[in-house]
PDB file of N, CA and C in Angstrom:
ATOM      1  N   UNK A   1       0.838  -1.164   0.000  1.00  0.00           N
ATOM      2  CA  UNK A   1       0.000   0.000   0.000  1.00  0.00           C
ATOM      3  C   UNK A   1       0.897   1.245   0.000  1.00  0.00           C
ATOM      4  N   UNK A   2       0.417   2.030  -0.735  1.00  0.00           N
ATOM      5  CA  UNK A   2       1.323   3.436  -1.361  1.00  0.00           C
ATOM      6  C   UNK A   2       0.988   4.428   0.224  1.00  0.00           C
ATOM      7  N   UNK A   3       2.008   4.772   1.091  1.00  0.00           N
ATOM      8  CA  UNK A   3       1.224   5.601   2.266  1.00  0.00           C
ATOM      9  C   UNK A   3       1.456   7.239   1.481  1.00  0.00           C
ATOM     10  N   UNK A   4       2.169   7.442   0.967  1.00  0.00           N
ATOM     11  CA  UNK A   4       2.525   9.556   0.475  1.00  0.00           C
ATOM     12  C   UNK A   4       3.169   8.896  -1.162  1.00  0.00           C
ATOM     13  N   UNK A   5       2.466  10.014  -1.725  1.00  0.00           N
ATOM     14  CA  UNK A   5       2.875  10.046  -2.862  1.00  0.00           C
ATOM     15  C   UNK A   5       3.661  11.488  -3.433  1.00  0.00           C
ATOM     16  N   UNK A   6       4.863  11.777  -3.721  1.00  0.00           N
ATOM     17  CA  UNK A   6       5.666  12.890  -3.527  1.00  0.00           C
ATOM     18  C   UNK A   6       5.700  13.317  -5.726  1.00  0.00           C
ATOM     19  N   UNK A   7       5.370  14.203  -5.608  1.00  0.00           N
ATOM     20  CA  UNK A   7       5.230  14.511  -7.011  1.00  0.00           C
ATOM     21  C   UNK A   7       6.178  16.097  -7.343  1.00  0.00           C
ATOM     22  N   UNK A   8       6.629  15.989  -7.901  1.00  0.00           N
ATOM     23  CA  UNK A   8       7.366  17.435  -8.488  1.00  0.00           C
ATOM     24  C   UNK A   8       6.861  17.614 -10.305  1.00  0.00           C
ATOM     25  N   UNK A   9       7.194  18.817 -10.495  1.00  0.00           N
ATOM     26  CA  UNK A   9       6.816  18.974 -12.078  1.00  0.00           C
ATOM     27  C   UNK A   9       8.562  19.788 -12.046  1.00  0.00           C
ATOM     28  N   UNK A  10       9.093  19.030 -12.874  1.00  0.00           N
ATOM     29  CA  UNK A  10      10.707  18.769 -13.728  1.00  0.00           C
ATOM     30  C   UNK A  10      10.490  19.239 -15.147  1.00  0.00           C
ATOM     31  N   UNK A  11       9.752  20.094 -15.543  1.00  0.00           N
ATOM     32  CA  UNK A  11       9.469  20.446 -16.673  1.00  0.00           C
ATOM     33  C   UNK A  11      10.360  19.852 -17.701  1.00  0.00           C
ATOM     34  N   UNK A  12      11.307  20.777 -18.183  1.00  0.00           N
ATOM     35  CA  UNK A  12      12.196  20.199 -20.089  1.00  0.00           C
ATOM     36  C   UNK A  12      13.680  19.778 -18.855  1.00  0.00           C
ATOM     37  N   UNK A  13      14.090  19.856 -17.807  1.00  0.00           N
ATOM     38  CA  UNK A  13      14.980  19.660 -17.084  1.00  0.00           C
ATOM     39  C   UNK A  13      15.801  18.014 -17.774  1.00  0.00           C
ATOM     40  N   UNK A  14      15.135  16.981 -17.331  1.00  0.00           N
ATOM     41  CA  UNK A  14      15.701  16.257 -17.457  1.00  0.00           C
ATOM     42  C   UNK A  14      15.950  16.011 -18.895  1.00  0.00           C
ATOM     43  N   UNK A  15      15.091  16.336 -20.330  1.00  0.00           N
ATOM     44  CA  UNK A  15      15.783  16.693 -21.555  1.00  0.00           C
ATOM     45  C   UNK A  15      16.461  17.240 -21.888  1.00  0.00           C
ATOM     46  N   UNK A  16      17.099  18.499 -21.484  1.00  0.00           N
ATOM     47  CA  UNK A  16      18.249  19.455 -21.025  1.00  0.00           C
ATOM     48  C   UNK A  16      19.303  18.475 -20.651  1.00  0.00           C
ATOM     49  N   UNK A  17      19.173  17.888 -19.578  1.00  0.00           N
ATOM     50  CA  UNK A  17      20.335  16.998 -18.662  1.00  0.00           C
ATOM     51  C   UNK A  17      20.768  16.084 -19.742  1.00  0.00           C
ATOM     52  N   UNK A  18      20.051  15.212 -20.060  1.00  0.00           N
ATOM     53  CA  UNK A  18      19.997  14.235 -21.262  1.00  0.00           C
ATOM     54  C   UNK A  18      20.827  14.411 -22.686  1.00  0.00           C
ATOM     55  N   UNK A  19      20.426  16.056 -22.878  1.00  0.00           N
ATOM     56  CA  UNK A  19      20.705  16.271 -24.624  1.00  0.00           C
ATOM     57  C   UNK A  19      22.481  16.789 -23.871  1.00  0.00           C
ATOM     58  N   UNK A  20      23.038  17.117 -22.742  1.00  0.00           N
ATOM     59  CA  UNK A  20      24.108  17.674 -22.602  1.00  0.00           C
ATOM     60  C   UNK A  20      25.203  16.735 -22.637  1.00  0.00           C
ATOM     61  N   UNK A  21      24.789  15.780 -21.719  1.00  0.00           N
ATOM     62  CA  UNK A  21      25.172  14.570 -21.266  1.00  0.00           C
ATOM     63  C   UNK A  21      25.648  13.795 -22.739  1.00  0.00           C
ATOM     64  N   UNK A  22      24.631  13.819 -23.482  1.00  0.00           N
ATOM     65  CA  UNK A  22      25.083  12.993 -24.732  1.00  0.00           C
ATOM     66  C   UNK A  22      26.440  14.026 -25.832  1.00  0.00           C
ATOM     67  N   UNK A  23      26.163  15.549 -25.559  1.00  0.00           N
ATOM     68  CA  UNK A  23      27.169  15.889 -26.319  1.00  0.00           C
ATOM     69  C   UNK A  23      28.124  15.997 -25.671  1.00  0.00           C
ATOM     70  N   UNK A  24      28.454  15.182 -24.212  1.00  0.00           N
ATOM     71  CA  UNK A  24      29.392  15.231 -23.227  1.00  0.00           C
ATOM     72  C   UNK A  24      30.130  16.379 -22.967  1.00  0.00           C
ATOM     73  N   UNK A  25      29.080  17.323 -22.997  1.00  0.00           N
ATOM     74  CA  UNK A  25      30.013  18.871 -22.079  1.00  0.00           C
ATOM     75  C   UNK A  25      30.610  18.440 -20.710  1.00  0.00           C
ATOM     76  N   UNK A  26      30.154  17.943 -20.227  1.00  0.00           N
ATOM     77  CA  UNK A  26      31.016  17.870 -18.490  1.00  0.00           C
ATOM     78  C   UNK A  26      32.367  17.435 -19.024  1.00  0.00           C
ATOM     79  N   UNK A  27      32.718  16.132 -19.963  1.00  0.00           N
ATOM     80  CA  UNK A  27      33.680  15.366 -20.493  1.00  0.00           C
ATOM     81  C   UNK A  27      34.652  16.593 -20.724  1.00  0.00           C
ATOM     82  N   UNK A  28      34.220  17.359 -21.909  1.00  0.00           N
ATOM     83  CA  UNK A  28      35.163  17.946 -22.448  1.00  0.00           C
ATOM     84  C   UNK A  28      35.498  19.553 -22.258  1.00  0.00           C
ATOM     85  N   UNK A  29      34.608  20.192 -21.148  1.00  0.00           N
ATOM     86  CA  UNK A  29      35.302  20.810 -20.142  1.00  0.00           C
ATOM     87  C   UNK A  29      36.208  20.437 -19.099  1.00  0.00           C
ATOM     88  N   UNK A  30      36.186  18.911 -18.976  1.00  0.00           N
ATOM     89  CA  UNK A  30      36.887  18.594 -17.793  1.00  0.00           C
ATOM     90  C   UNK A  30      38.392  18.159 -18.200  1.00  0.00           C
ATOM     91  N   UNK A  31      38.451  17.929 -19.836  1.00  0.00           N
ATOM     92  CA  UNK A  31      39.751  17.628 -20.652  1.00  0.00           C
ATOM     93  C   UNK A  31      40.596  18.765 -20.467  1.00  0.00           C
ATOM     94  N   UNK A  32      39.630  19.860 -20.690  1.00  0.00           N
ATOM     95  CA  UNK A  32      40.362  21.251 -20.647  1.00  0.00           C
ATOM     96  C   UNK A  32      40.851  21.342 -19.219  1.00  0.00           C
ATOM     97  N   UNK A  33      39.991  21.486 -18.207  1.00  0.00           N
ATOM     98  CA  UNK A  33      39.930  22.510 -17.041  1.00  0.00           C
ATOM     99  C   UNK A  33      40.327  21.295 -15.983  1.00  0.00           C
ATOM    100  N   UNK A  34      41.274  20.711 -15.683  1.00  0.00           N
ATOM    101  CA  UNK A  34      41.420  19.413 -14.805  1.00  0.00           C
ATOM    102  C   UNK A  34      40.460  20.216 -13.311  1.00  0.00           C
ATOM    103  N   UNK A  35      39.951  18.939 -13.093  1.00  0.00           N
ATOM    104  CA  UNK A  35      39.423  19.185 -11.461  1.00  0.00           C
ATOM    105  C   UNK A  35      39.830  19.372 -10.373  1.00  0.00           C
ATOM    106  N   UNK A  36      39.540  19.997  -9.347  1.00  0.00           N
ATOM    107  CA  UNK A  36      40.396  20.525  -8.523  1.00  0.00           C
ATOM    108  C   UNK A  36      40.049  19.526  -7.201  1.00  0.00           C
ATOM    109  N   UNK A  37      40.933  18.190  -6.908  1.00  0.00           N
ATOM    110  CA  UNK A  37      40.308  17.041  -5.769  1.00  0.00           C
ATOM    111  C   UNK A  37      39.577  18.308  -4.585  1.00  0.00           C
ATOM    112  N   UNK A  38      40.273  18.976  -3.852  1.00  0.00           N
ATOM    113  CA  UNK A  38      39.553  19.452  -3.047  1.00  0.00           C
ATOM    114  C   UNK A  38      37.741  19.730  -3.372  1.00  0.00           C
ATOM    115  N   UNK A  39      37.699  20.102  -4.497  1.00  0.00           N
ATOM    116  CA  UNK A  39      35.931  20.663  -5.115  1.00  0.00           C
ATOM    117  C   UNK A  39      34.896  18.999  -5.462  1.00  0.00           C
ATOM    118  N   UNK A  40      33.904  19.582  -4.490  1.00  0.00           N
ATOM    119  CA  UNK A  40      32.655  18.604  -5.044  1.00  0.00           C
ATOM    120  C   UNK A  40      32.197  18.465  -5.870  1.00  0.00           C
ATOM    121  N   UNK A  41      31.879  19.334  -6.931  1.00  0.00           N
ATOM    122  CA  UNK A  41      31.776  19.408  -8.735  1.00  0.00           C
ATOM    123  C   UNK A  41      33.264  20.185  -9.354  1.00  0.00           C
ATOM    124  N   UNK A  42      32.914  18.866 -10.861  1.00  0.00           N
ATOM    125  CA  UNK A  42      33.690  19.391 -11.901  1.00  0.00           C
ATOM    126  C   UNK A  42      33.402  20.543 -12.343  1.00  0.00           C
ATOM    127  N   UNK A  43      34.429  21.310 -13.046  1.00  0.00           N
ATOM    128  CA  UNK A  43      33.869  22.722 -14.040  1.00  0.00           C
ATOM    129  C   UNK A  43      33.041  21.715 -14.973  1.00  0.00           C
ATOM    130  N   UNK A  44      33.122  20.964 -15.493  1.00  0.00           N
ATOM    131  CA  UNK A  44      32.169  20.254 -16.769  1.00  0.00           C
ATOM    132  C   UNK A  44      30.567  20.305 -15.922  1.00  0.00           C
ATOM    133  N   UNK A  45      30.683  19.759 -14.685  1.00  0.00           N
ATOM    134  CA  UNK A  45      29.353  19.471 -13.882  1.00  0.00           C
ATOM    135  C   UNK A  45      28.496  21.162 -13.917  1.00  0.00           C
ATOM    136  N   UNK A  46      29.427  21.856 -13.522  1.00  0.00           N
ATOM    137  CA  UNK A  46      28.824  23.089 -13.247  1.00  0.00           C
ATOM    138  C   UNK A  46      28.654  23.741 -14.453  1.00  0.00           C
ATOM    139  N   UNK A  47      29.235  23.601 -15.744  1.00  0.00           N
ATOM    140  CA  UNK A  47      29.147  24.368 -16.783  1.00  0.00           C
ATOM    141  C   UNK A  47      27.678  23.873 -17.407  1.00  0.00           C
ATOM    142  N   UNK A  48      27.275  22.532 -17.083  1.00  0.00           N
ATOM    143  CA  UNK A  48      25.537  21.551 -17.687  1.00  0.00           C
ATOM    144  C   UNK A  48      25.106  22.511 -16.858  1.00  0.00           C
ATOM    145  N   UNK A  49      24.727  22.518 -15.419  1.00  0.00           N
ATOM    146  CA  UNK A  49      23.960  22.820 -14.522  1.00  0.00           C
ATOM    147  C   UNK A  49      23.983  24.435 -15.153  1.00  0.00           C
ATOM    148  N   UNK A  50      24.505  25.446 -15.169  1.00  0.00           N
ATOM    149  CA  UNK A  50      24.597  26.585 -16.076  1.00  0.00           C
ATOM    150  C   UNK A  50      23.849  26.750 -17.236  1.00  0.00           C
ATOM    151  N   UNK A  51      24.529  25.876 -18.135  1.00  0.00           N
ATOM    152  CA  UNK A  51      23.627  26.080 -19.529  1.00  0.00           C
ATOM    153  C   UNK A  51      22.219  25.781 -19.443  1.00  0.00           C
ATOM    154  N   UNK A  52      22.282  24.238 -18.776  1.00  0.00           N
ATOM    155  CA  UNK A  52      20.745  24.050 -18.795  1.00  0.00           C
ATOM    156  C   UNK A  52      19.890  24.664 -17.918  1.00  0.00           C
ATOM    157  N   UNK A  53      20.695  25.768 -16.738  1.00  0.00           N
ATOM    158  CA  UNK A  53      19.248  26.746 -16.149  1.00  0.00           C
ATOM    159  C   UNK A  53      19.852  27.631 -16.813  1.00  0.00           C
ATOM    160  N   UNK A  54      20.072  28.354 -17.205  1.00  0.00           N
ATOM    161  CA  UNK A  54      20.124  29.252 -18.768  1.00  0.00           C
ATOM    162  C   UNK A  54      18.953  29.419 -19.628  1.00  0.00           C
ATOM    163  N   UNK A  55      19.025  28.321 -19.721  1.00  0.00           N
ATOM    164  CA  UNK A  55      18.297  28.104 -21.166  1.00  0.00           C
ATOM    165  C   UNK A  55      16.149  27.762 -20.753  1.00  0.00           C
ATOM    166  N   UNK A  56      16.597  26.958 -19.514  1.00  0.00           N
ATOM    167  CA  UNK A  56      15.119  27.139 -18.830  1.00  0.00           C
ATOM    168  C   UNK A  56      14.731  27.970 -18.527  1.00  0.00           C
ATOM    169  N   UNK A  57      15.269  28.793 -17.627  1.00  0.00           N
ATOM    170  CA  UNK A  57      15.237  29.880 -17.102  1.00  0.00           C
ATOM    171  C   UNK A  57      14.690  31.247 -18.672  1.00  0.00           C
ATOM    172  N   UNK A  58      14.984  31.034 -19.165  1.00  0.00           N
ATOM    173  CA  UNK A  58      14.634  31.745 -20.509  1.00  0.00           C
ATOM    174  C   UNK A  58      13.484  31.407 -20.495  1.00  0.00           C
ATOM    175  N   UNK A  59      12.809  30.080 -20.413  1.00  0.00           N
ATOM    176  CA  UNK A  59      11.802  29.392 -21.341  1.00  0.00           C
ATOM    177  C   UNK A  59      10.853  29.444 -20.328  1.00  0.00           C
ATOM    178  N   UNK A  60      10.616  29.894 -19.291  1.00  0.00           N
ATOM    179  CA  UNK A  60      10.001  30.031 -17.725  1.00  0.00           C
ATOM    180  C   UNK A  60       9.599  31.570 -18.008  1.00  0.00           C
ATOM    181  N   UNK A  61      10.202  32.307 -17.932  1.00  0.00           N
ATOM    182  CA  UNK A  61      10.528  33.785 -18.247  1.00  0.00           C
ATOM    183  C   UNK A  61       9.491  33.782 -20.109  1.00  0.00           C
ATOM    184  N   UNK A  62      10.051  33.169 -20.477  1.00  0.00           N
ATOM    185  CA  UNK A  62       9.095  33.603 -22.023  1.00  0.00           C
ATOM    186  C   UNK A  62       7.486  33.128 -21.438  1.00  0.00           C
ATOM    187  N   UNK A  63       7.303  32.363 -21.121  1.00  0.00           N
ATOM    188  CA  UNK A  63       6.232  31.474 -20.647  1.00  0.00           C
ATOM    189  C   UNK A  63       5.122  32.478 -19.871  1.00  0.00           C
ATOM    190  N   UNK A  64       6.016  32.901 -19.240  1.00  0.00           N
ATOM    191  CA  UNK A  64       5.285  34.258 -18.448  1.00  0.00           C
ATOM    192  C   UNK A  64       4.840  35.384 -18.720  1.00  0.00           C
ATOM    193  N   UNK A  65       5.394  35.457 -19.635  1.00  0.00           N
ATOM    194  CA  UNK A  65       5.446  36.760 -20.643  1.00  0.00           C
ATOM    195  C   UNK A  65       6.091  37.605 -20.137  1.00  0.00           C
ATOM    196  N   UNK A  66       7.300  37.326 -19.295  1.00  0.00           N
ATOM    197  CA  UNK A  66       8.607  38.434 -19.054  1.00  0.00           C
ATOM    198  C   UNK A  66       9.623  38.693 -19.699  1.00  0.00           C
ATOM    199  N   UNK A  67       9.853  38.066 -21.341  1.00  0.00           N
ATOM    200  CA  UNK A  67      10.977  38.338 -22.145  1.00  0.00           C
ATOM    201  C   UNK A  67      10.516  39.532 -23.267  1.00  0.00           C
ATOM    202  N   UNK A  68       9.162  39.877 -23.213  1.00  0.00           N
ATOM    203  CA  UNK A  68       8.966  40.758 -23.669  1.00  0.00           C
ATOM    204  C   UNK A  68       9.567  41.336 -25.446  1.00  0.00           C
ATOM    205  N   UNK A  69       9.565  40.159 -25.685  1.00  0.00           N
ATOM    206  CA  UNK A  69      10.083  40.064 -27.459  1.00  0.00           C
ATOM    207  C   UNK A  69      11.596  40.467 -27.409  1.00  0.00           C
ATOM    208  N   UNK A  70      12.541  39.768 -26.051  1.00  0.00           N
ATOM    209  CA  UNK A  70      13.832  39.923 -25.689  1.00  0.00           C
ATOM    210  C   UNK A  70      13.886  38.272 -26.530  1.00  0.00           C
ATOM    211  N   UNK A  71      15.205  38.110 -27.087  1.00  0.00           N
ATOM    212  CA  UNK A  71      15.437  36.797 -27.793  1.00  0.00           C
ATOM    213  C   UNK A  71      16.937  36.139 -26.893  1.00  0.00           C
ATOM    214  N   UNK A  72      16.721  34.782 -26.953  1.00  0.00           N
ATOM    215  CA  UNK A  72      17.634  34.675 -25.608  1.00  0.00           C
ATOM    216  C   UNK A  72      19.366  34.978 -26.513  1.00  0.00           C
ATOM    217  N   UNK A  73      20.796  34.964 -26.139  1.00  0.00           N
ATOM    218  CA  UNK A  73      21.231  35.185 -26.533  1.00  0.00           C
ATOM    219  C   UNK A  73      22.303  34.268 -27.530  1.00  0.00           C
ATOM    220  N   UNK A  74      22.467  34.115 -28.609  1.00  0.00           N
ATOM    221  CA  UNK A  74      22.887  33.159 -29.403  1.00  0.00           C
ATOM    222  C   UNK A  74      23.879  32.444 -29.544  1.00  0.00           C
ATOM    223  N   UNK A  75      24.137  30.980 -29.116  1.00  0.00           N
ATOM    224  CA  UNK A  75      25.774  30.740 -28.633  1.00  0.00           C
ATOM    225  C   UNK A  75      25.919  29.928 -30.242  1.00  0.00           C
ATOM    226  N   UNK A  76      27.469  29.748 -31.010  1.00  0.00           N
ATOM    227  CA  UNK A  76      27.376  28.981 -31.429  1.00  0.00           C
ATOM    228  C   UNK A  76      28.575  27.676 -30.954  1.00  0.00           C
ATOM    229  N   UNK A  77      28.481  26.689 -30.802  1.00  0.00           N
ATOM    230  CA  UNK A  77      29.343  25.652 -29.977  1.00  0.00           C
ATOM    231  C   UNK A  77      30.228  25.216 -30.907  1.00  0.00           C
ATOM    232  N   UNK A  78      31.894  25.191 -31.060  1.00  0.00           N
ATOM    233  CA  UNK A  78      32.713  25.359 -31.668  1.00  0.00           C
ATOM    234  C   UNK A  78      33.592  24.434 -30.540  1.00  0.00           C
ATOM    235  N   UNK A  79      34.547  23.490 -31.366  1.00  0.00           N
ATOM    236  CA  UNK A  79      35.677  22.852 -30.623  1.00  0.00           C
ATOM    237  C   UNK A  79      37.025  22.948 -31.303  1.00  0.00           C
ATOM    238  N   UNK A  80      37.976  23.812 -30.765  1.00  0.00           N
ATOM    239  CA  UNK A  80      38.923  23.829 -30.995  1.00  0.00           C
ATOM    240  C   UNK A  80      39.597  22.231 -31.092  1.00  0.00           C
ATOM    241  N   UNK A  81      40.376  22.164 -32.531  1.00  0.00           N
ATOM    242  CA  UNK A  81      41.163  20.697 -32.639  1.00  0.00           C
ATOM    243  C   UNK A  81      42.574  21.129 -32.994  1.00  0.00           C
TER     244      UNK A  81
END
């Protein structure tokens, strides 16, 4: 028998997490930027968690009608070889 049922609304979050994860940003910020043992997150960890409330955070804000025909700002993703 189910006693509490705990529900959250995760809106586009975990598709965000998902689509980053697969183009392995944490990976290849962390090639660059070695981790520092003392720190609990990687720069790669913190750079997902960034983009993807970035980019929600936009889409929350448009939703509301607080971007006010503001367009979010345009990255294009480039890897130096």
């Amino acid at each position: 028998m189910i006693e509490s049922v705990v529900t959250k609304r995760l809106g586009a979050l975990p598709v965000a997490a998902e689509f980053l994860r697969r183009l392995d940003v944490a990976g290849i910020v962390d090639a660059l930027c070695p981790p520092d043992p003392r720190a609990e997150l990687t720069h790669g960890q913190v750079i997902e968690v960034l983009v993807a409330n970035r980019e929600l955070a936009h889409q929350a804000a448009a939703a509301r009608g607080e971007s006010k025909g503001r367009k979010p700002p345009r990255f294009r993703w480039t890897l130096a070889r």
